[in-house]
C-alpha atoms as a PDB file:
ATOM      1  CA  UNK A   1     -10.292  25.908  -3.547  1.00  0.00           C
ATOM      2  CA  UNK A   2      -6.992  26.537  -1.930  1.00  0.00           C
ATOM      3  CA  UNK A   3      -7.104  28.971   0.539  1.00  0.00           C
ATOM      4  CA  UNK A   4      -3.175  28.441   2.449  1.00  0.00           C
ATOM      5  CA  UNK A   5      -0.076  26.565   1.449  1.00  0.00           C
ATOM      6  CA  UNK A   6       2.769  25.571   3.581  1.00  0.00           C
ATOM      7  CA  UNK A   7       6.129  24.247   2.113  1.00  0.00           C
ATOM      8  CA  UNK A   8       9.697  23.502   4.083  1.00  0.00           C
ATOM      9  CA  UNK A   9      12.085  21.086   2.499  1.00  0.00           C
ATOM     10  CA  UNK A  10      10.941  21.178  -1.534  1.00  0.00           C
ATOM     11  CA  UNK A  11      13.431  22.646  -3.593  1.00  0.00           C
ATOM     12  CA  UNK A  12      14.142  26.530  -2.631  1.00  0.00           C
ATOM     13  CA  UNK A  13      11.209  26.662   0.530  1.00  0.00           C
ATOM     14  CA  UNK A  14      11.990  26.956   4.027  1.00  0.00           C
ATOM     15  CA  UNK A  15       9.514  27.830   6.449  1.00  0.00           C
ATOM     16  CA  UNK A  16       7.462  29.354   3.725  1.00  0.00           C
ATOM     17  CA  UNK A  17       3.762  30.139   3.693  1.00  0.00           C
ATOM     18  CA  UNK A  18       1.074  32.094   1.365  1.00  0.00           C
ATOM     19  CA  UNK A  19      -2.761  32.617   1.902  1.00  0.00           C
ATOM     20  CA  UNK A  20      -4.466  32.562  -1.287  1.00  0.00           C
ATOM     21  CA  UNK A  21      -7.716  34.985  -2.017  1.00  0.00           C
ATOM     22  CA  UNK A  22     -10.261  33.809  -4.452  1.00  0.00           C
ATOM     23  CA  UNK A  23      -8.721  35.547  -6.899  1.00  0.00           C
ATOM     24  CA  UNK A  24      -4.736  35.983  -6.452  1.00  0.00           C
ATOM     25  CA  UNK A  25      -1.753  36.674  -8.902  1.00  0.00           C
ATOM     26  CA  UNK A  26       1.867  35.268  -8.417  1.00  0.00           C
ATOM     27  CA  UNK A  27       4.114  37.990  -9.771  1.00  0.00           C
ATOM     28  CA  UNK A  28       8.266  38.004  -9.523  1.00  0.00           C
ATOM     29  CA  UNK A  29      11.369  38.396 -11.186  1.00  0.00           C
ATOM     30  CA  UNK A  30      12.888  35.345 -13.183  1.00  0.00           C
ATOM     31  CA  UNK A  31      14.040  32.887 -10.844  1.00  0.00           C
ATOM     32  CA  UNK A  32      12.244  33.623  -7.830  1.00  0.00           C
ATOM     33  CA  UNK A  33      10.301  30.740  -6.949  1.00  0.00           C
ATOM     34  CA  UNK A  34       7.178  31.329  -8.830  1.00  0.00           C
ATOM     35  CA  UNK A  35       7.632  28.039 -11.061  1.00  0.00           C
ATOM     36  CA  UNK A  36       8.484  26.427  -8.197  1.00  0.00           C
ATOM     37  CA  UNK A  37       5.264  27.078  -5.913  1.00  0.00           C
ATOM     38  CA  UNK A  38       3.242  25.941  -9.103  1.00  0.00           C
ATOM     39  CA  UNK A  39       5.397  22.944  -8.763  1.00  0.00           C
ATOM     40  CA  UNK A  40       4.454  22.273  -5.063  1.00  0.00           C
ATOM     41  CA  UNK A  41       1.340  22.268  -5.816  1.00  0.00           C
ATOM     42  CA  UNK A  42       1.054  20.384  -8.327  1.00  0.00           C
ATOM     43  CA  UNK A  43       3.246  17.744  -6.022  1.00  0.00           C
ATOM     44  CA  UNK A  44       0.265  17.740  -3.994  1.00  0.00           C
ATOM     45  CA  UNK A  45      -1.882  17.507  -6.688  1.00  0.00           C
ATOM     46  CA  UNK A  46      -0.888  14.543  -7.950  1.00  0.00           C
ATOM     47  CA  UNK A  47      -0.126  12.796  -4.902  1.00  0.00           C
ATOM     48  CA  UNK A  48      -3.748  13.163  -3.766  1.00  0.00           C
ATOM     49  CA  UNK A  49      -4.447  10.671  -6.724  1.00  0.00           C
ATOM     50  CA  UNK A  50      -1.272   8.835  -7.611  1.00  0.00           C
ATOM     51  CA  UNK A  51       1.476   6.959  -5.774  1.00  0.00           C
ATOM     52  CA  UNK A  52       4.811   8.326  -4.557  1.00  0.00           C
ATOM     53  CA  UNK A  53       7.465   7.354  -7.016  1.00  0.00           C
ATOM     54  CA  UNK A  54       4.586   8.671 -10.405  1.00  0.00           C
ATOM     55  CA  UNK A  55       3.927  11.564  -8.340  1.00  0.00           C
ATOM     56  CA  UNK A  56       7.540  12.610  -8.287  1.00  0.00           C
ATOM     57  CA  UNK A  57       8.489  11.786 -11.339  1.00  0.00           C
ATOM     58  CA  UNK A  58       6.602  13.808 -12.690  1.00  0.00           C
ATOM     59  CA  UNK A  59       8.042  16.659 -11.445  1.00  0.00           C
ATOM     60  CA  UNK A  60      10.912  19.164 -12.999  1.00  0.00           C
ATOM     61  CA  UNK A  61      14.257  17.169 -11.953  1.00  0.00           C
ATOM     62  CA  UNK A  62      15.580  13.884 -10.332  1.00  0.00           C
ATOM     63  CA  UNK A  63      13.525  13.260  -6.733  1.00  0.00           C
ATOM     64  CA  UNK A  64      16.727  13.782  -5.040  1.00  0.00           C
ATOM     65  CA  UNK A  65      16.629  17.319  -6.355  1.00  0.00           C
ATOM     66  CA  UNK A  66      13.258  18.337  -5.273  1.00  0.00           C
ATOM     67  CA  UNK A  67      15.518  18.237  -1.017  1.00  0.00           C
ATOM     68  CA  UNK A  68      16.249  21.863  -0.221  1.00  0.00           C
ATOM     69  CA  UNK A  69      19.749  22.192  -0.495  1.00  0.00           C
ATOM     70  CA  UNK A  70      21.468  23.713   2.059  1.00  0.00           C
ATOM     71  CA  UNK A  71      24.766  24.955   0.930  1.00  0.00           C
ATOM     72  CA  UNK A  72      26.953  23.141  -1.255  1.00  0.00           C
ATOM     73  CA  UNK A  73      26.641  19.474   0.047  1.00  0.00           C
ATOM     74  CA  UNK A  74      24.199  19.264   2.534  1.00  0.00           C
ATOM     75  CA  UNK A  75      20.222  18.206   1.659  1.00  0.00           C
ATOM     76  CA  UNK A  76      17.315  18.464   3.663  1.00  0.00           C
ATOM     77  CA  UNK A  77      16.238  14.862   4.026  1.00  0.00           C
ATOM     78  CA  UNK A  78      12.153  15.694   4.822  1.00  0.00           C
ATOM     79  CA  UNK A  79       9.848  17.382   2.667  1.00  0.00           C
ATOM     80  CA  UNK A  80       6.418  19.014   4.321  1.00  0.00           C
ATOM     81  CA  UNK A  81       3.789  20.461   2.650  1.00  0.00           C
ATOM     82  CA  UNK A  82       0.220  21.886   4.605  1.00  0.00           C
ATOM     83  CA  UNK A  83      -2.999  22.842   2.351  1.00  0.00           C
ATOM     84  CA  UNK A  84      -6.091  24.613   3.587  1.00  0.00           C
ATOM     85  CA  UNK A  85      -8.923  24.104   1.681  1.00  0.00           C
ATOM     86  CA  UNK A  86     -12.795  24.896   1.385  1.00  0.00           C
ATOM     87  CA  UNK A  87     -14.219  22.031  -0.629  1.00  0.00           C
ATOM     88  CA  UNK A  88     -17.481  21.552  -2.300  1.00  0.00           C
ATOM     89  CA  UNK A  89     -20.440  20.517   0.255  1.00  0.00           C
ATOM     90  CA  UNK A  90     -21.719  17.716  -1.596  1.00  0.00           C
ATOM     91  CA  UNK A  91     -19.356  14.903  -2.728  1.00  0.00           C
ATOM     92  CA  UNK A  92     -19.857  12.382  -5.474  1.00  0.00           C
ATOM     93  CA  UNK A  93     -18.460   9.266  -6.360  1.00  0.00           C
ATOM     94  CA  UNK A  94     -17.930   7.083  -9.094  1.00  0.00           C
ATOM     95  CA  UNK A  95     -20.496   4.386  -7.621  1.00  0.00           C
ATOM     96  CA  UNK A  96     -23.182   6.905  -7.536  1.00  0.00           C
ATOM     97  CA  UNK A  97     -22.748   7.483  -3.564  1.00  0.00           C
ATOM     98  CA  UNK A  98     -23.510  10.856  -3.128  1.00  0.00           C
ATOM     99  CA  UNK A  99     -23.548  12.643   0.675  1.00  0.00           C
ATOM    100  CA  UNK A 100     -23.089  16.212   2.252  1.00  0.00           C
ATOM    101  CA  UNK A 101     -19.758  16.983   4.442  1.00  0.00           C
ATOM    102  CA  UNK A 102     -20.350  18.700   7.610  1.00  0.00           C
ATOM    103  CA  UNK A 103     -17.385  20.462   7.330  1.00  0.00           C
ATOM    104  CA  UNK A 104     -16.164  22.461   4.682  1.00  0.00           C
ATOM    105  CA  UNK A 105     -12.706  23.907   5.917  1.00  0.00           C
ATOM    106  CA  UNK A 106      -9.975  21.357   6.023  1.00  0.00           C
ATOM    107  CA  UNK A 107      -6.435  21.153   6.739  1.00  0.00           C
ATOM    108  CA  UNK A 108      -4.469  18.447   4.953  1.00  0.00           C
ATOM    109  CA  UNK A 109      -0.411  17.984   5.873  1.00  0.00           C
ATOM    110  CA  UNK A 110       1.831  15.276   4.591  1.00  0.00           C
ATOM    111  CA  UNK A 111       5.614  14.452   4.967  1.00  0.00           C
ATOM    112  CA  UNK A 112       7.487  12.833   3.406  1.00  0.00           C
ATOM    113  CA  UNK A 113      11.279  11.583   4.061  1.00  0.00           C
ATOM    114  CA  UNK A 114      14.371  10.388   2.138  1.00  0.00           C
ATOM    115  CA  UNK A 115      15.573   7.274   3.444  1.00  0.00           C
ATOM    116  CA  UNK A 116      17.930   4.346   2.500  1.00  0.00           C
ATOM    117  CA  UNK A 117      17.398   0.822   2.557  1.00  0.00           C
ATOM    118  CA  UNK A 118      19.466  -2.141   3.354  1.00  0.00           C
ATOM    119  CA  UNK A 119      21.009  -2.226  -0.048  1.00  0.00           C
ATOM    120  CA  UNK A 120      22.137   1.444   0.370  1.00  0.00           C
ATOM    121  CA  UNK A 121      19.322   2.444  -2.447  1.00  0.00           C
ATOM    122  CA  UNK A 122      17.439   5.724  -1.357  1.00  0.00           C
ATOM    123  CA  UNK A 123      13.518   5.559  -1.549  1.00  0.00           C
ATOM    124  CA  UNK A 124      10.796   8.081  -0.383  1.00  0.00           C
ATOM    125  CA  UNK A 125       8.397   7.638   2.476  1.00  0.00           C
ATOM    126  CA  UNK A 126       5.629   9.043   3.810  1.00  0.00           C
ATOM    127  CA  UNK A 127       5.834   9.894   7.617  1.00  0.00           C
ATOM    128  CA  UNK A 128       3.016  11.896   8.595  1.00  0.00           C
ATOM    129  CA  UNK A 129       0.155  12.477   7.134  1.00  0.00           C
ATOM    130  CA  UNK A 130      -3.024  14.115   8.362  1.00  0.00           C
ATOM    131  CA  UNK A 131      -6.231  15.490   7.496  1.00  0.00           C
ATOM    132  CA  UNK A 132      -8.474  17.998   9.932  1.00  0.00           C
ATOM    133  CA  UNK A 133     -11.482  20.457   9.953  1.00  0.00           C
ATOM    134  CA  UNK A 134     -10.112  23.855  10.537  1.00  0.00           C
ATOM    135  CA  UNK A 135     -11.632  25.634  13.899  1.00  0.00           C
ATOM    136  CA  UNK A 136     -14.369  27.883  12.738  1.00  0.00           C
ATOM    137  CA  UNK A 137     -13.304  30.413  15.707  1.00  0.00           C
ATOM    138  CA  UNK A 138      -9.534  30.875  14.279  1.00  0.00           C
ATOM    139  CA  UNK A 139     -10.854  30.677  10.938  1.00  0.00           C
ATOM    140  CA  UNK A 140     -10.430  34.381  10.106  1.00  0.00           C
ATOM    141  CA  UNK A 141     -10.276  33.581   6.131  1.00  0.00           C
ATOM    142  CA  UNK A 142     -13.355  32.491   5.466  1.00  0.00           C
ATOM    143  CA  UNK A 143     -14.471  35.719   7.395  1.00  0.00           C
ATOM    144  CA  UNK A 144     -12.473  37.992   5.244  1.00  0.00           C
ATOM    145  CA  UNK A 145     -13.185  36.281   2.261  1.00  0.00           C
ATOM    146  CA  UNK A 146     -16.399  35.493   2.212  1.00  0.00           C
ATOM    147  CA  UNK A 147     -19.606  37.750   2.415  1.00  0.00           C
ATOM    148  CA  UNK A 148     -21.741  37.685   5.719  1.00  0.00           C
ATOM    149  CA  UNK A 149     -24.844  36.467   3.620  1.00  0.00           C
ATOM    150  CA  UNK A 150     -23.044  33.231   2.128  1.00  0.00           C
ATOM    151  CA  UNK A 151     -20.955  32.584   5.120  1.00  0.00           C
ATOM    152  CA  UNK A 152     -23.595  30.258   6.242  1.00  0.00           C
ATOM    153  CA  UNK A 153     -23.741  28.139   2.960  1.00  0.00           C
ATOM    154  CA  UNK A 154     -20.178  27.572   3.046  1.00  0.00           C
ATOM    155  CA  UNK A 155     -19.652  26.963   6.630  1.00  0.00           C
ATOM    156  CA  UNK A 156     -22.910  25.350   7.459  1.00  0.00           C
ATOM    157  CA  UNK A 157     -23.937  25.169  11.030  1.00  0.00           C
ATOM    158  CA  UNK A 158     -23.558  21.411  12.839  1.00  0.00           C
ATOM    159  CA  UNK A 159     -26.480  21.289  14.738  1.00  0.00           C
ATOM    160  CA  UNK A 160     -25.004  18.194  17.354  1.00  0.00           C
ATOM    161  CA  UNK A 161     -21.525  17.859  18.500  1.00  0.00           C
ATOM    162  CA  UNK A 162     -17.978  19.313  16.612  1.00  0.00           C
ATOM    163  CA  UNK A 163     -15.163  16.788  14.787  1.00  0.00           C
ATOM    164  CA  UNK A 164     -12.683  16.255  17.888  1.00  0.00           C
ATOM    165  CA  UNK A 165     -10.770  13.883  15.842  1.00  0.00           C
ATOM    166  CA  UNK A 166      -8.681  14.046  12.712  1.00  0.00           C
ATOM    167  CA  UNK A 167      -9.683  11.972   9.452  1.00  0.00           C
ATOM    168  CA  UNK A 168      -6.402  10.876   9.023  1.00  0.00           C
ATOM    169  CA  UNK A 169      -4.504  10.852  11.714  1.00  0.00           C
ATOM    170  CA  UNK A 170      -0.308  10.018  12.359  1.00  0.00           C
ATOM    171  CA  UNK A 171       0.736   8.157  15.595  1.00  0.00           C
ATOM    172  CA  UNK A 172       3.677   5.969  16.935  1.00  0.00           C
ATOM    173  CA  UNK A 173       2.469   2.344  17.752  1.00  0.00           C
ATOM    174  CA  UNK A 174       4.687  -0.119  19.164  1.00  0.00           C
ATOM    175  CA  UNK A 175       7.754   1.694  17.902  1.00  0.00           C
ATOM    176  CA  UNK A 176       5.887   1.759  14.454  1.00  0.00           C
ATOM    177  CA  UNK A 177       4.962   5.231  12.840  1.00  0.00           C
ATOM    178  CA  UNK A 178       1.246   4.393  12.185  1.00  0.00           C
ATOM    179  CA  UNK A 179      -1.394   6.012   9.447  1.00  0.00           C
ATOM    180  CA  UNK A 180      -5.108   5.924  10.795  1.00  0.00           C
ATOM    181  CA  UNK A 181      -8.362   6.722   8.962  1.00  0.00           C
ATOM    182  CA  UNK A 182     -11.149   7.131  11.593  1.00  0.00           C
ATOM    183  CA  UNK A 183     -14.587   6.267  10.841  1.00  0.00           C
ATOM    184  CA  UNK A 184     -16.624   9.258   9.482  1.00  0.00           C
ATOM    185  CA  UNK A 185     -20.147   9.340  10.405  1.00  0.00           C
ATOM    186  CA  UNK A 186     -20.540   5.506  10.160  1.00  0.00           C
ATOM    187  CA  UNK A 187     -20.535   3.023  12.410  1.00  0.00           C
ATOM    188  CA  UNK A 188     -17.238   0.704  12.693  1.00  0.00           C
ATOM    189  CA  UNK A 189     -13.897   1.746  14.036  1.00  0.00           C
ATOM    190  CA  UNK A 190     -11.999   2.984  11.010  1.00  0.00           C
ATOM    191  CA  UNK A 191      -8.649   1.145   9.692  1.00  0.00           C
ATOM    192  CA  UNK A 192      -4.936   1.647  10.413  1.00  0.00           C
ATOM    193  CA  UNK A 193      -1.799   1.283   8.172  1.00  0.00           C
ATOM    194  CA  UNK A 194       1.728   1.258   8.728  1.00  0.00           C
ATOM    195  CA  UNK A 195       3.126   4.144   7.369  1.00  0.00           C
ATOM    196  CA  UNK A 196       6.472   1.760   6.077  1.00  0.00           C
ATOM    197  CA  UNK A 197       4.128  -0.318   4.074  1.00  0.00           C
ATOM    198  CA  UNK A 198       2.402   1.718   1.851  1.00  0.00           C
ATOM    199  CA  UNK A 199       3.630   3.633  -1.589  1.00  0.00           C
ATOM    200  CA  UNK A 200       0.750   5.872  -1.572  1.00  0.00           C
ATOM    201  CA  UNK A 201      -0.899   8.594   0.531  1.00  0.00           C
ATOM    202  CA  UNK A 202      -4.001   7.474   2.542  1.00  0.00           C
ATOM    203  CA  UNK A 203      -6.032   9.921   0.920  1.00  0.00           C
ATOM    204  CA  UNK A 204      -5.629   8.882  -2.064  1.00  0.00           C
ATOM    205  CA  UNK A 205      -6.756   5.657  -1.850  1.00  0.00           C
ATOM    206  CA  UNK A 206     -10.227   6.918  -0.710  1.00  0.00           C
ATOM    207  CA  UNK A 207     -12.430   6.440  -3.519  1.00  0.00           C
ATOM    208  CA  UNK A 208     -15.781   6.468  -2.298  1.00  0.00           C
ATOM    209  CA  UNK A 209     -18.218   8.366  -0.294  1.00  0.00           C
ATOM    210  CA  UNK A 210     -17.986   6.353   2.737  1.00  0.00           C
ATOM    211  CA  UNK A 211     -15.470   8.633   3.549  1.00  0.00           C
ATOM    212  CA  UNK A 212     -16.962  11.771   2.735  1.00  0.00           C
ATOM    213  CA  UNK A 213     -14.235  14.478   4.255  1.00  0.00           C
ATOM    214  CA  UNK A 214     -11.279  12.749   2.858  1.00  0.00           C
ATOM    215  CA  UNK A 215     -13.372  12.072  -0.574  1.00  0.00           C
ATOM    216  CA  UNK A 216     -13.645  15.302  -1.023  1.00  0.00           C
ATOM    217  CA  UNK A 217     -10.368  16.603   0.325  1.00  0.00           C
ATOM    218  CA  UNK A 218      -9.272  14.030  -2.754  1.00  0.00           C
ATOM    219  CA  UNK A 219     -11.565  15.561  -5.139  1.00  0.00           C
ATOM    220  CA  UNK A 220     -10.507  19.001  -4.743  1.00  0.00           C
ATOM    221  CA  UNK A 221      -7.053  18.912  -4.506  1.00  0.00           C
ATOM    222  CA  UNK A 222      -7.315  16.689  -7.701  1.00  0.00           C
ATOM    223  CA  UNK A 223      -9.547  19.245  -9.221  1.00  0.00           C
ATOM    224  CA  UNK A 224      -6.520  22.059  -9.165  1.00  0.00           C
ATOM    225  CA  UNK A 225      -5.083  22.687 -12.883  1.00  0.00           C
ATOM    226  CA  UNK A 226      -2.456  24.493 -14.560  1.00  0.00           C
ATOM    227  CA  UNK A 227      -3.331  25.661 -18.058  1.00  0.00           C
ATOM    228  CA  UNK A 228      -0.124  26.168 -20.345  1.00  0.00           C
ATOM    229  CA  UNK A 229      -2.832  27.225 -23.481  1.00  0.00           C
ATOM    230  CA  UNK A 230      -0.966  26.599 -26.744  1.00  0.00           C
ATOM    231  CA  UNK A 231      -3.435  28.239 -29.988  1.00  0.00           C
ATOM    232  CA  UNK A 232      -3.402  25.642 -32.245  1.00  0.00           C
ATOM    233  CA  UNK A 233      -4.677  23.514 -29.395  1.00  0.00           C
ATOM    234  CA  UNK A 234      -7.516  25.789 -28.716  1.00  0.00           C
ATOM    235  CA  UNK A 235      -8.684  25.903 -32.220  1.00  0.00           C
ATOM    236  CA  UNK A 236      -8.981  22.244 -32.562  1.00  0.00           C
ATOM    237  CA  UNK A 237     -12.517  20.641 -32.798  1.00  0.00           C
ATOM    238  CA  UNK A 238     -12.997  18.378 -30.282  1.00  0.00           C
ATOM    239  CA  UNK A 239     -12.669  14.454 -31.362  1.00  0.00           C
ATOM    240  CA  UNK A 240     -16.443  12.781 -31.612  1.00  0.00           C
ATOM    241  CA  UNK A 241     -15.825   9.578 -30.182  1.00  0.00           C
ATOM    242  CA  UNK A 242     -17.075   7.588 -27.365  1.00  0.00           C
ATOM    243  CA  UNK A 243     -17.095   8.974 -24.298  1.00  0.00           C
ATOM    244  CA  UNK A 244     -15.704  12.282 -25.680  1.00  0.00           C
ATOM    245  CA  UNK A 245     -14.283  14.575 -23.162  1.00  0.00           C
ATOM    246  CA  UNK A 246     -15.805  18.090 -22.611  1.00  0.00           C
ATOM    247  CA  UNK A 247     -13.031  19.453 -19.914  1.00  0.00           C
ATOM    248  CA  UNK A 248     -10.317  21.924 -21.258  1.00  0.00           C
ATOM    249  CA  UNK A 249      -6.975  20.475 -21.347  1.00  0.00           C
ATOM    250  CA  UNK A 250      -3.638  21.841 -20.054  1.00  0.00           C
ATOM    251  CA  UNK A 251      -2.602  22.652 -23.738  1.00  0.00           C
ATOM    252  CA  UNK A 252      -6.474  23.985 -24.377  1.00  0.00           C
ATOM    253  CA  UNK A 253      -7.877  20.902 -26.034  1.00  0.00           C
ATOM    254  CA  UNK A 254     -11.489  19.924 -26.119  1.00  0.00           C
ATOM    255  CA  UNK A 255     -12.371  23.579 -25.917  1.00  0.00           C
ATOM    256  CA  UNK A 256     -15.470  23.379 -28.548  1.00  0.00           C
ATOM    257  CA  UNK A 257     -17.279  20.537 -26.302  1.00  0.00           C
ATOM    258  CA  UNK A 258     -16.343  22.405 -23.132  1.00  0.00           C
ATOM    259  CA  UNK A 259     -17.978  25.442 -24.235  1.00  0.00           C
ATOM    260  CA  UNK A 260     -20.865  23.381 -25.806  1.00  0.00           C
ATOM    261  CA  UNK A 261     -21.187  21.678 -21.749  1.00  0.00           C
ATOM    262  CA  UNK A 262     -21.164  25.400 -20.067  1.00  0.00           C
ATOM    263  CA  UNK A 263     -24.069  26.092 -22.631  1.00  0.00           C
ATOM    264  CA  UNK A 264     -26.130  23.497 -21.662  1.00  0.00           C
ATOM    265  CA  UNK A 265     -25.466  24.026 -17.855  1.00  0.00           C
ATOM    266  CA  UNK A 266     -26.095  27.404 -17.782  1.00  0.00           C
ATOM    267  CA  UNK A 267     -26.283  29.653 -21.039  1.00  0.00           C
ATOM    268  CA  UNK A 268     -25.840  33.066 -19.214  1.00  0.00           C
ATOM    269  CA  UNK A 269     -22.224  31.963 -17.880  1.00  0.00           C
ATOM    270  CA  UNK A 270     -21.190  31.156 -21.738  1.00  0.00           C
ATOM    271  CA  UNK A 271     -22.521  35.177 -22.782  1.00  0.00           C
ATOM    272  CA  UNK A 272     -20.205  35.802 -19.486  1.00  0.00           C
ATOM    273  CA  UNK A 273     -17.360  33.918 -21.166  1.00  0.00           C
END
């Protein structure tokens, strides 16, 4: 889940943050920002799994528009965003690779920047980007959050040595701003990108276990949803078809083969339901 969000420099944020409890409610007058933090997030969202120009295309408004303006004509020209995260303690992939992170707290930041080429056409680029395990010490939401008795599940004990480097890490290399994905728990030396020649985040081109903190930074910030439930949706039967999907939709679809899945995982948590 999301546990912190940091925003500067997307549409009306500056230098704003909000810690999230496992249960929170975003509550305002009309036009106060609450449509827009559901929009940063779902920026995030979507760039965790997409590339830049889908990612922001998808959004409310021309790219240009999602700058904080400042005053009448003058627009920020960098956009940050900072997510802290506790994410599941066993990842799985698509391959079948399966493994356990040591870590369960992570801190994931990304900037991006407006730029201009030669031919005086304006394109996005990401800047820095960095993922990092948060330090158990400082880490005073899991403590208020989280019952003494399950502390220990979700922020497992590492019986040799602590994470002193990021997973994704930003640095300048020969004048070049430079992307780098350490090796996790495997042998090798990791890889290195520039940051000018990709259209993409890093972590979202991890698809596989062999990365297993970034995989499942990936999979959890994918994992976040916004349900707009529209009835007619939600009284639909689901489709029988190949392959047919039992996860709710935004507008409520599949909802007869997602209840029929919770059944079959656990029948006490549909009687909850």
């Amino acid at each position: 889940m999301i546990t912190k969000i940091e925003i500067e420099g997307f549409k009306t944020f500056r230098n704003f943050e909000i810690e999230f409890s496992p249960f929170t409610v975003i509550a305002g007058a009309n036009a106060s920002g609450k449509s827009n933090l559901f929009d940063a997030i779902r920026l995030i969202s979507r760039l965790a799994e997409t590339d830049l120009k889908t990612a922001f295309n998808e959004q409310r408004g021309n790219s240009n528009e999602l700058f904080t303006l400042y005053g009448s004509d003058e627009m920020a020209d960098l956009m940050k965003f900072a997510v802290e995260l506790l994410v599941n303690k066993k990842v799985k992939d698509n391959w079948g690779g399966e493994k356990e992170v040591k870590y369960t707290r992570l801190r994931y930041e990304i900037h991006i920047k407006r730029l201009v080429n030669e031919k005086n056409i304006e394109y996005l680029s990401i800047v820095h980007e960095k993922l990092i395990k948060l330090d158990s010490v400082k880490d005073y939401w899991i403590k208020n959050n989280i019952s003494s008795e399950n502390i220990a599940y979700w922020r497992p004990k590492v019986p040799v040595g602590k994470r002193g480097i990021p997973y994704i890490d930003t640095e300048e290399k020969n004048g070049i701003t430079t992307i780098k994905v350490p090796a996790d728990g495997r042998p090798g030396s990791g890889k290195e990108t520039p940051a000018n020649a990709i259209s993409q985040t890093i972590l979202s081109g991890i698809n596989s276990v062999d990365y297993p903190h970034i995989f499942a930074a990936k999979e959890e910030m994918k994992s976040w949803k916004f349900l707009q439930l529209n009835s007619d949706s939600l009284r639909e039967p689901t489709k029988k078809d190949l392959g047919m999907k039992d996860t709710i939709t935004q507008k409520g679809e599949n909802l007869a083969s997602a209840l029929f899945r919770i059944k079959n995982n656990d029948p006490y948590a549909l009687k909850d339901i």
